[in-house]
Protein backbone atom coordinates (compact mmCIF):
# COMPACT_ATOMS: atom_id res chain seq x y z
CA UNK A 1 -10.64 17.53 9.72
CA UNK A 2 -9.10 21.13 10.19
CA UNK A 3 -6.76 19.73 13.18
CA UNK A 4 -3.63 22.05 13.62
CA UNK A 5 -0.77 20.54 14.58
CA UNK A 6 0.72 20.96 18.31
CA UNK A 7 3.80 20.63 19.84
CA UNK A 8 5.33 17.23 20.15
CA UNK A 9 4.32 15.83 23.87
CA UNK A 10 7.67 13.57 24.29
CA UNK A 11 6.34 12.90 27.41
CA UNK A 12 3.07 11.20 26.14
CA UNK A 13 3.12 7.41 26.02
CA UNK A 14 2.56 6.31 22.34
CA UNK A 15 -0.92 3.87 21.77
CA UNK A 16 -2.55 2.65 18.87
CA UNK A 17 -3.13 5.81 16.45
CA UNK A 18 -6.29 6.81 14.46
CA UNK A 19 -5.90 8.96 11.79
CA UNK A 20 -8.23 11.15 9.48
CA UNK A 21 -7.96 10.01 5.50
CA UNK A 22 -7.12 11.52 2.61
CA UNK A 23 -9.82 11.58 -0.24
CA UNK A 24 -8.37 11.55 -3.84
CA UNK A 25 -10.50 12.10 -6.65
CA UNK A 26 -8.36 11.80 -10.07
CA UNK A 27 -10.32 11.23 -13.33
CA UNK A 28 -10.51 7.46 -13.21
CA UNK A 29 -12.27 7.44 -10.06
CA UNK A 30 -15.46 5.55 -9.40
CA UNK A 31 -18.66 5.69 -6.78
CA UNK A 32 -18.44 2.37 -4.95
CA UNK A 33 -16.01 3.64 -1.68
CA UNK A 34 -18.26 6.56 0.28
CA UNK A 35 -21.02 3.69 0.36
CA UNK A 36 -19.04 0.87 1.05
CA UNK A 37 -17.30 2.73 3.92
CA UNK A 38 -20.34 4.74 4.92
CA UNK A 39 -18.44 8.13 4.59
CA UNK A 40 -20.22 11.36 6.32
CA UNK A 41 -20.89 14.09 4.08
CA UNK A 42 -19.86 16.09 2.69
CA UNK A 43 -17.41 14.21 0.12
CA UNK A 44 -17.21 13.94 -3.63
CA UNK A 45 -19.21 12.24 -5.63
CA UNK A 46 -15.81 10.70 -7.77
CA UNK A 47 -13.53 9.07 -5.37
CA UNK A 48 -10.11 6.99 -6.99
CA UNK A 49 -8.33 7.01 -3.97
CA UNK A 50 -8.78 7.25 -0.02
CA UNK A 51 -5.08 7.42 1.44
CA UNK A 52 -5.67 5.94 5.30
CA UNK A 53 -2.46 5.89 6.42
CA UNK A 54 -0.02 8.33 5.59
CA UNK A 55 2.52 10.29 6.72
CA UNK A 56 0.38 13.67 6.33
CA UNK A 57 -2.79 12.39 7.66
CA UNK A 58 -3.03 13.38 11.47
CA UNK A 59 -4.09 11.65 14.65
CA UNK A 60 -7.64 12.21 15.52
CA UNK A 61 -7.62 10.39 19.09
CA UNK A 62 -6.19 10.74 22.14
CA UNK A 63 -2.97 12.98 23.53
CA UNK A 64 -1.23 13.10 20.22
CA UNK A 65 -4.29 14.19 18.43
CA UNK A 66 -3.47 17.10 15.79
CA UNK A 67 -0.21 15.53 15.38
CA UNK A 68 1.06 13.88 11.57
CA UNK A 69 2.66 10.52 11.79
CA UNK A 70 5.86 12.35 9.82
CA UNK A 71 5.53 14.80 13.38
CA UNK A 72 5.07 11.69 15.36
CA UNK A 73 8.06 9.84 13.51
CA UNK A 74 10.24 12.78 13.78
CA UNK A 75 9.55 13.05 17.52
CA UNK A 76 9.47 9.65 18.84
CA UNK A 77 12.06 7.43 16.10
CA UNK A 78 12.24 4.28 16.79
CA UNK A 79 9.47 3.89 19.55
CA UNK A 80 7.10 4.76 16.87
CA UNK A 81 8.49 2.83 13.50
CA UNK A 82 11.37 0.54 15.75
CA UNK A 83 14.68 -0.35 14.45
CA UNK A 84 13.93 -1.99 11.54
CA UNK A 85 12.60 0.41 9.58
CA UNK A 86 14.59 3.51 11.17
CA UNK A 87 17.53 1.69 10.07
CA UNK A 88 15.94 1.50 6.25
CA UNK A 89 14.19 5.46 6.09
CA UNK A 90 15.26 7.09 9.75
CA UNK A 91 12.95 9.18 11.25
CA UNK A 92 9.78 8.98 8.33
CA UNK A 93 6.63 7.13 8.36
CA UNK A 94 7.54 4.85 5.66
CA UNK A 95 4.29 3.14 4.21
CA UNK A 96 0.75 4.46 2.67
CA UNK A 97 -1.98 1.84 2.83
CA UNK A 98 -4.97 3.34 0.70
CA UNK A 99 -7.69 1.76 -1.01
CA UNK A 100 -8.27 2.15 -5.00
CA UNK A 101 -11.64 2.30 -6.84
CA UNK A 102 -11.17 2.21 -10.16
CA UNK A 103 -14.25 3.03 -12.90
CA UNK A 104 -12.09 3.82 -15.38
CA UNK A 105 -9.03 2.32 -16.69
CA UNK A 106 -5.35 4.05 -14.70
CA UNK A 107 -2.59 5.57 -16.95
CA UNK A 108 0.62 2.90 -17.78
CA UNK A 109 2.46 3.90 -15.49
CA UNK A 110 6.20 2.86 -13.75
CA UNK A 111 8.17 3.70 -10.68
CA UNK A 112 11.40 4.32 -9.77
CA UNK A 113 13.20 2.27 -6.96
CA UNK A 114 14.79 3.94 -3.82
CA UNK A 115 17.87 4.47 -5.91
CA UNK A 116 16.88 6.57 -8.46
CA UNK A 117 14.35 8.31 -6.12
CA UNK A 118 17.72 9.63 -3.87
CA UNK A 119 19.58 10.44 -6.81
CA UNK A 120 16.83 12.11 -9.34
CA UNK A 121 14.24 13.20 -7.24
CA UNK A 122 15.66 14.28 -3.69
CA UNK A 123 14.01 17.37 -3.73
CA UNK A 124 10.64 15.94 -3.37
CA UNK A 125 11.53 13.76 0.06
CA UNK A 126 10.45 10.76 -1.45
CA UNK A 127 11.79 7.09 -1.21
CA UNK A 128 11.18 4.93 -4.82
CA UNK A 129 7.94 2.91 -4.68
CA UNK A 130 7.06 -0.51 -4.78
CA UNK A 131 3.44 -1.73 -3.74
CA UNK A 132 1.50 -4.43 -3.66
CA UNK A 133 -2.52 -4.74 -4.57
CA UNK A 134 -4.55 -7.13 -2.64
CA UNK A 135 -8.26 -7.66 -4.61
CA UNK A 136 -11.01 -6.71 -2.63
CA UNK A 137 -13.77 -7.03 -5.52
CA UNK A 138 -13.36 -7.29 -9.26
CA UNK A 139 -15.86 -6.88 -12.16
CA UNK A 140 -16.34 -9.81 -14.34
CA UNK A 141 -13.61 -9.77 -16.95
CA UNK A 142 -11.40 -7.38 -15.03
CA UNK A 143 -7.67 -7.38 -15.64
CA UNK A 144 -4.52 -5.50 -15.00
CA UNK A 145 -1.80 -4.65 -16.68
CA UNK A 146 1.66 -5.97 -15.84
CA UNK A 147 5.23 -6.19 -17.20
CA UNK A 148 5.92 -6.64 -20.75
CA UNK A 149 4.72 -9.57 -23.14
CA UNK A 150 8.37 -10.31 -23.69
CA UNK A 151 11.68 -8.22 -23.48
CA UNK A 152 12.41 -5.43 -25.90
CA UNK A 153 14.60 -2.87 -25.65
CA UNK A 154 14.51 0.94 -24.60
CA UNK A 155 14.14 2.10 -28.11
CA UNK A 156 11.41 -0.44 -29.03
CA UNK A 157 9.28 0.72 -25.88
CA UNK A 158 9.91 4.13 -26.80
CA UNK A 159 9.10 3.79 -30.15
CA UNK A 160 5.39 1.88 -29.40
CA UNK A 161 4.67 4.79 -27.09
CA UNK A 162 5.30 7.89 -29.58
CA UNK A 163 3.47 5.24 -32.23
CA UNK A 164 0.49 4.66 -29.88
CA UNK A 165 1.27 1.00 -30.53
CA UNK A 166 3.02 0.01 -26.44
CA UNK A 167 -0.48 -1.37 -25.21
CA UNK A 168 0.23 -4.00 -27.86
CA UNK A 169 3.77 -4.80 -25.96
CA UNK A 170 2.34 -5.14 -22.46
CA UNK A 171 1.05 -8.05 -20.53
CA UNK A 172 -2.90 -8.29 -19.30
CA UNK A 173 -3.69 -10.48 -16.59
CA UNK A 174 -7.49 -11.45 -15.45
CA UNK A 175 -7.90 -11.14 -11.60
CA UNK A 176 -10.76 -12.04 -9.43
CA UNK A 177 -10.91 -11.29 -5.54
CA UNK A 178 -8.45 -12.65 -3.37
CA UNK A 179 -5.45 -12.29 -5.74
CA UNK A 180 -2.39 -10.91 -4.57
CA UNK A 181 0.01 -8.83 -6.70
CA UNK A 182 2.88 -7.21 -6.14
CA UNK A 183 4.60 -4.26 -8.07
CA UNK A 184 8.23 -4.20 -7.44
CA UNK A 185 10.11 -0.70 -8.72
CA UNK A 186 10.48 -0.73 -12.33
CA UNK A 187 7.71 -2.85 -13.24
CA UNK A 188 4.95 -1.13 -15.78
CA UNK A 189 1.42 -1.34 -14.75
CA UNK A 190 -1.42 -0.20 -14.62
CA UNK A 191 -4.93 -0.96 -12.68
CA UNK A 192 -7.57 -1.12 -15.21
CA UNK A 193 -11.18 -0.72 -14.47
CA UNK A 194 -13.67 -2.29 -11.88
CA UNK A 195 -11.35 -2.74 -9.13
CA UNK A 196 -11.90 -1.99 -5.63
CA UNK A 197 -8.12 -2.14 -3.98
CA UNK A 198 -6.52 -2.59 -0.69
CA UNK A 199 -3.09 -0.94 -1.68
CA UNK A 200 -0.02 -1.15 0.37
CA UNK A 201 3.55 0.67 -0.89
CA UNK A 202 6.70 3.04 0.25
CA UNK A 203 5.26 6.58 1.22
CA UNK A 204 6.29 7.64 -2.18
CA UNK A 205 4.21 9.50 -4.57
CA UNK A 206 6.58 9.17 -7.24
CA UNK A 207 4.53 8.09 -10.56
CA UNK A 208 6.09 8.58 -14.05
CA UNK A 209 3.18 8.12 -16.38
CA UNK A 210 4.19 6.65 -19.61
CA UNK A 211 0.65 6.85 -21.70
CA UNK A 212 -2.86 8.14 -21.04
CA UNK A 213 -4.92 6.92 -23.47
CA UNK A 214 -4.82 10.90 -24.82
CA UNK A 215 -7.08 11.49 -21.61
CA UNK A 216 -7.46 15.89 -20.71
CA UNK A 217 -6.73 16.98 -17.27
CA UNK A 218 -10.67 18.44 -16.16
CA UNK A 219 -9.42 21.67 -15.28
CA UNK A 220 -6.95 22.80 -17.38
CA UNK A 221 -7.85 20.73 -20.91
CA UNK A 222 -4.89 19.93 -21.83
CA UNK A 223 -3.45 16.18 -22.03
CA UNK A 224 -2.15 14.90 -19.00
CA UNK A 225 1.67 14.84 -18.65
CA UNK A 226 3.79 12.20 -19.66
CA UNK A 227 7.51 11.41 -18.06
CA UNK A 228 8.60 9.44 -20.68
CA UNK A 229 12.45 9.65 -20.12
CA UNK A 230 12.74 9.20 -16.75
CA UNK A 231 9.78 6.24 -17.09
CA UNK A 232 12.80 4.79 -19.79
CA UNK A 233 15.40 5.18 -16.99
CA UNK A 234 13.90 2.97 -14.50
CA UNK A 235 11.43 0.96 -16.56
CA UNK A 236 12.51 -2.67 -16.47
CA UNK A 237 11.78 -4.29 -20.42
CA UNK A 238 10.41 -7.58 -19.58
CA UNK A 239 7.98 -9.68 -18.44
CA UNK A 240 6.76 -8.98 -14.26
CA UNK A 241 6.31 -12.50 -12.73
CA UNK A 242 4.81 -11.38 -9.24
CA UNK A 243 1.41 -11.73 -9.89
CA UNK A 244 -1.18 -13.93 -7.95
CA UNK A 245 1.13 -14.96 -5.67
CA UNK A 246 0.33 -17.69 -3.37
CA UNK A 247 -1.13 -17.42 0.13
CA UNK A 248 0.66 -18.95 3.04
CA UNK A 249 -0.72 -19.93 6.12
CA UNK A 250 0.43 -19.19 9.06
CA UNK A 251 -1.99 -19.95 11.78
CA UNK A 252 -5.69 -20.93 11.82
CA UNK A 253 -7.11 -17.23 10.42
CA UNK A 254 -3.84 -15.75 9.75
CA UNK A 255 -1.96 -15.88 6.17
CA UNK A 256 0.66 -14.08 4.53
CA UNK A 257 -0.01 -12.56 1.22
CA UNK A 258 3.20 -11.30 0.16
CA UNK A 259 6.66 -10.10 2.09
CA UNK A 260 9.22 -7.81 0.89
CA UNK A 261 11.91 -5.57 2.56
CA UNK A 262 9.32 -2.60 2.28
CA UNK A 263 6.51 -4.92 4.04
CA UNK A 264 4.79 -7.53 4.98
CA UNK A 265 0.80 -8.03 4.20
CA UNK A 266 -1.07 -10.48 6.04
CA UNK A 267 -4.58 -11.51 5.74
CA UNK A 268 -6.19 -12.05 9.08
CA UNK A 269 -10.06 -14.00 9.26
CA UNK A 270 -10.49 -13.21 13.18
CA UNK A 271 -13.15 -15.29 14.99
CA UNK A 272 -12.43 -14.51 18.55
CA UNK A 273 -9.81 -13.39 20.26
CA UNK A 274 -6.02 -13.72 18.63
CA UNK A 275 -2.61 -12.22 19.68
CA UNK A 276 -0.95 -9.82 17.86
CA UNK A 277 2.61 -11.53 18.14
CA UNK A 278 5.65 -8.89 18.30
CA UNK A 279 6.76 -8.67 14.52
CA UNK A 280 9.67 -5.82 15.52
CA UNK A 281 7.97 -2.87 13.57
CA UNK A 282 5.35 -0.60 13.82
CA UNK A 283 2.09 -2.03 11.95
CA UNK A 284 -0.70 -1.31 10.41
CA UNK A 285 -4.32 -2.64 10.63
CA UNK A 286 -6.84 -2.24 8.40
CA UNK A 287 -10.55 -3.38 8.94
CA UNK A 288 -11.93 -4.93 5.57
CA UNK A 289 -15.24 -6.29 7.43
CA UNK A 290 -16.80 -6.78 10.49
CA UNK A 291 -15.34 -5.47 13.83
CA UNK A 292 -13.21 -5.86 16.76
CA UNK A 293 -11.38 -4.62 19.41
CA UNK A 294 -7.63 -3.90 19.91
CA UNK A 295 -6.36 -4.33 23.11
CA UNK A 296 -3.26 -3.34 24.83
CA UNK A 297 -1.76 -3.04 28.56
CA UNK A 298 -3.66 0.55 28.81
CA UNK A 299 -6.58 0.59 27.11
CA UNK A 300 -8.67 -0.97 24.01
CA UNK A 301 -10.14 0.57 20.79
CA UNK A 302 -13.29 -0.54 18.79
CA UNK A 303 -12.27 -0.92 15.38
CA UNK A 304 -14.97 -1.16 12.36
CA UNK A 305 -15.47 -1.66 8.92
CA UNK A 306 -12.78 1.13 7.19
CA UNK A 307 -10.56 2.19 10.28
CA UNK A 308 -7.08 1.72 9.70
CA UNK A 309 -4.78 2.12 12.76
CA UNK A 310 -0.91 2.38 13.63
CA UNK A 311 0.31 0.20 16.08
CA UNK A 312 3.69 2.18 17.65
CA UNK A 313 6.76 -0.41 18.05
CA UNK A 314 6.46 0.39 21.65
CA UNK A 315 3.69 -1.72 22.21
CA UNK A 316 4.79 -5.09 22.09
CA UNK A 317 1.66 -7.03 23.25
CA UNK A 318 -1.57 -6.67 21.92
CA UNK A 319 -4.26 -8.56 20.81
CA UNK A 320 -7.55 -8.81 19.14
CA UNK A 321 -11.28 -9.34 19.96
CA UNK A 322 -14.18 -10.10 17.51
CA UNK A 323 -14.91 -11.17 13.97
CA UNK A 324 -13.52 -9.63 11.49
CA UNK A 325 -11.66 -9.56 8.03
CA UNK A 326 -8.31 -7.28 8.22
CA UNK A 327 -5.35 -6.71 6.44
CA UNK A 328 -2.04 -6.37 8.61
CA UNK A 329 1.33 -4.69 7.49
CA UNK A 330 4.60 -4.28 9.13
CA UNK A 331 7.97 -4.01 8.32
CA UNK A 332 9.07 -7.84 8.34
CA UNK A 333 12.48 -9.38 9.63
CA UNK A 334 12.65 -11.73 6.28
CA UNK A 335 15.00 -14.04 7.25
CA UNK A 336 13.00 -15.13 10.89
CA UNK A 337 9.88 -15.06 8.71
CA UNK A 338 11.07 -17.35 6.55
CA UNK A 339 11.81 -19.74 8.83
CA UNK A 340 8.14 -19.49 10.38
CA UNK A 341 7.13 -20.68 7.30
CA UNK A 342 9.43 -23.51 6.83
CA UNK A 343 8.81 -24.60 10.39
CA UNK A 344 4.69 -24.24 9.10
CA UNK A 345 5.33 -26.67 5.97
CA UNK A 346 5.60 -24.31 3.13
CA UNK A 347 8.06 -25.05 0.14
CA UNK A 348 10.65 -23.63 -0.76
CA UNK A 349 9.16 -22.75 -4.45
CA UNK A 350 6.22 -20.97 -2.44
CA UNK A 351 8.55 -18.84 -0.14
CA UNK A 352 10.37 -17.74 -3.11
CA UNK A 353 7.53 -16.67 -4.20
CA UNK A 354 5.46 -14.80 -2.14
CA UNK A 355 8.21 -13.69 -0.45
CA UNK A 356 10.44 -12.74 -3.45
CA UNK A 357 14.12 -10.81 -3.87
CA UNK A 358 13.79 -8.13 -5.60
C-alpha cells in the first residue's frame, strides 16, 4: 500500500511476516473474493486473482516493514528460506500462494519446467512452474481441464489447435471441494469456470497460452496472444494422472494434500492449540476460516480469515492457538516425509501418489 522499500536491517531478528497482496483482474475474473475476504475499498469490481505471497509483495508489519520478500531473501539467505530451498533457487523467495476465482472459463494453457525456464527464458528471472490447486468451492457441474484424452503427437496437437478442434483432444475432469490437484510442468490445463482456488506453485509467471477460445484483450481489441511453439516444446502429449489425489493423515487435524520437490501442502483443521513441528524450510500459512494465533519465543500474531504469513527458517518453534481451517506450505525433505507416513500407516500406492516423482 505505497510502502517504499528501505535498507536491509541485517541486524533485525526475522519473525513471522505479513505482507500486502496483489490484486489481479484478467478477463475471466469473477465477484466472489472482495466479499469472501472482506477487502477495504477501494478494489475492482472483477477480481481472477489475489497473489498473497509473493516475492514482490512487501512486509506490512514490524522492523522489516517496506521490505519485499525477494529484498528479504536476498538479505537474509538461508535464515529466511533455510537450506533446502537455497540449495534448489539461492537467494529468491521461491513460491506464490494466491487464490483463483474463476467466472469464466481460463485459456489452455502449459508450463515449462525449471529446465526450459533457465535455458529459454533467463531473461525474465523466472524458475519453470508447477502448482497445485486445492478446491475451496465449486459450482455444480464444475470441471477442469487436464492432460490429454490419450497420447498424440506434436503435429496432431498442433494441428487441432490451428483447426479449432484441440478441446476435443483434452481431458475434463468434474471436481467438487476438497479435491486436490496437482499440475506438474508440461501438463495442459486449464481452470474452467466456478472455481474459487487456493493455488500454490514456483514463483514463476511463466504461462504459454495455447488457445483462447478467440477471447479480445479489453484494452487493446485484439485476440489475446498465443505461444504456440514454445507451448509444443514443453507440452507433454498424454494423459495427466495427478488429479484428486488422496489425503493423508498425519495427525488428528493435520493432513497432507500433496508433496513435491517444489512443496508441500498440508491441510490443517485446528481446534486448540497445535505445534508447528520444524519441517527445515521457511513456510507459509494461509487462513481459509476462522482464526488463531501464531506464537513464537518473541511474540504472537492474530491471524484471520485471508492472512497469509511467512514463517522465516529461523524460527524453529512455533505453534498455534484457536480454531481454524488453514492451508500450510513448505519446502518438504521428501524422503523423512515419507517415512512419517509409513510410520502413520499409509500405503505405499497412496505415497506414490500424493507424493509423486515427477
Amino acid at each position: 500500500m505505497g510502502l517504499r522499500p528501505k535498507a536491509p536491517l541485517m541486524n533485525t531478528t526475522l519473525y513471522p511476516l505479513l505482507t500486502t497482496p496483489q490484486i489481479v483482474s484478467p478477463i475471466w475474473g469473477g465477484t466472489r473474493l472482495a466479499p469472501w475476504l472482506d477487502l477495504p475499498p477501494p478494489h475492482p469490481d472483477q477480481i481472477g486473482e489475489i497473489w498473497l505471497i509473493y516475492d514482490q509483495n512487501r512486509v506490512t508489519n514490524g522492523p522489516l516493514a517496506g521490505q519485499s520478500l525477494a529484498e528479504l531473501a536476498r538479505s537474509y539467505g538461508t535464515t529466511l528460506v533455510g537450506e533446502r530451498s537455497f540449495a534448489r533457487y539461492g537467494a529468491d523467495f521461491p513460491l506464490l500462494a494466491k487464490f483463483i476465482d474463476s467466472a469464466a472459463r481460463l485459456s489452455i494453457q502449459v508450463h515449462p519446467d525449471d529446465a526450459y525456464a533457465h535455458r529459454h527464458e533467463a531473461a525474465s528471472g523466472f524458475h519453470g512452474k508447477t502448482e497445485a490447486w486445492y478446491i475451496l468451492d465449486a459450482a455444480p457441474g464444475a470441471d477442469i481441464t487436464y492432460g490429454m484424452r490419450q497420447t498424440c503427437d506434436r503435429e496432431t496437437f498442433a494441428s487441432a489447435v490451428h483447426t479449432g478442434t484441440l478441446e476435443d483432444l483434452l481431458e475434463r475432469v468434474p471436481v467438487t471441494p476438497g479435491d486436490m490437484i496437482l499440475v506438474p510442468a508440461g501438463t495442459i490445463h486449464a481452470i474452467n469456470a466456478g472455481l474459487l482456488i487456493f493455488e500454490i506453485q514456483e514463483r514463476s509467471d511463466l504461462t504459454y497460452r495455447v488457445y483462447d477460445y478467440n477471447r479480445r484483450d479489453a484494452k487493446t481489441g485484439q485476440l489475446r496472444e498465443l505461444h504456440l511453439d514454445k507451448a509444443l516444446d514443453v507440452c507433454t502429449f498424454g494423459p495427466a494422472r495427478h488429479a484428486k489425489l488422496p489425503h493423508l493423515n498425519l495427525a488428528p487435524g493435520r493432513d497432507l494434500l500433496v508433496a513435491c520437490p517444489y512443496f508441500a501442502l498440508e491441510r490443517w483443521q485446528l481446534a486448540g492449540h497445535a505445534n508447528l513441528e520444524y519441517q527445515g524450510s521457511f513456510e507459509i500459512l494461509t487462513m481459509i476460516e476462522g482464526a488463531c494465533s501464531l506464537i513464537w519465543a518473541h511474540g504472537e500474531l492474530p491471524l484471520r480469515h485471508g492472512d497469509a504469513v511467512v514463517i522465516p527458517d529461523s524460527l524453529k518453534h512455533c505453534s498455534l492457538v484457536g480454531n481454524a481451517t488453514l492451508m500450510r506450505v513448505y519446502v518438504p525433505d521428501l524422503t523423512s516425509l515419507m517415512a512419517t507416513l509409513r510410520r502413520a500407516g499409509h500405503s505405499e500406492a497412496h505415497l506414490s501418489t500424493t507424493i509423486p516423482t515427477l
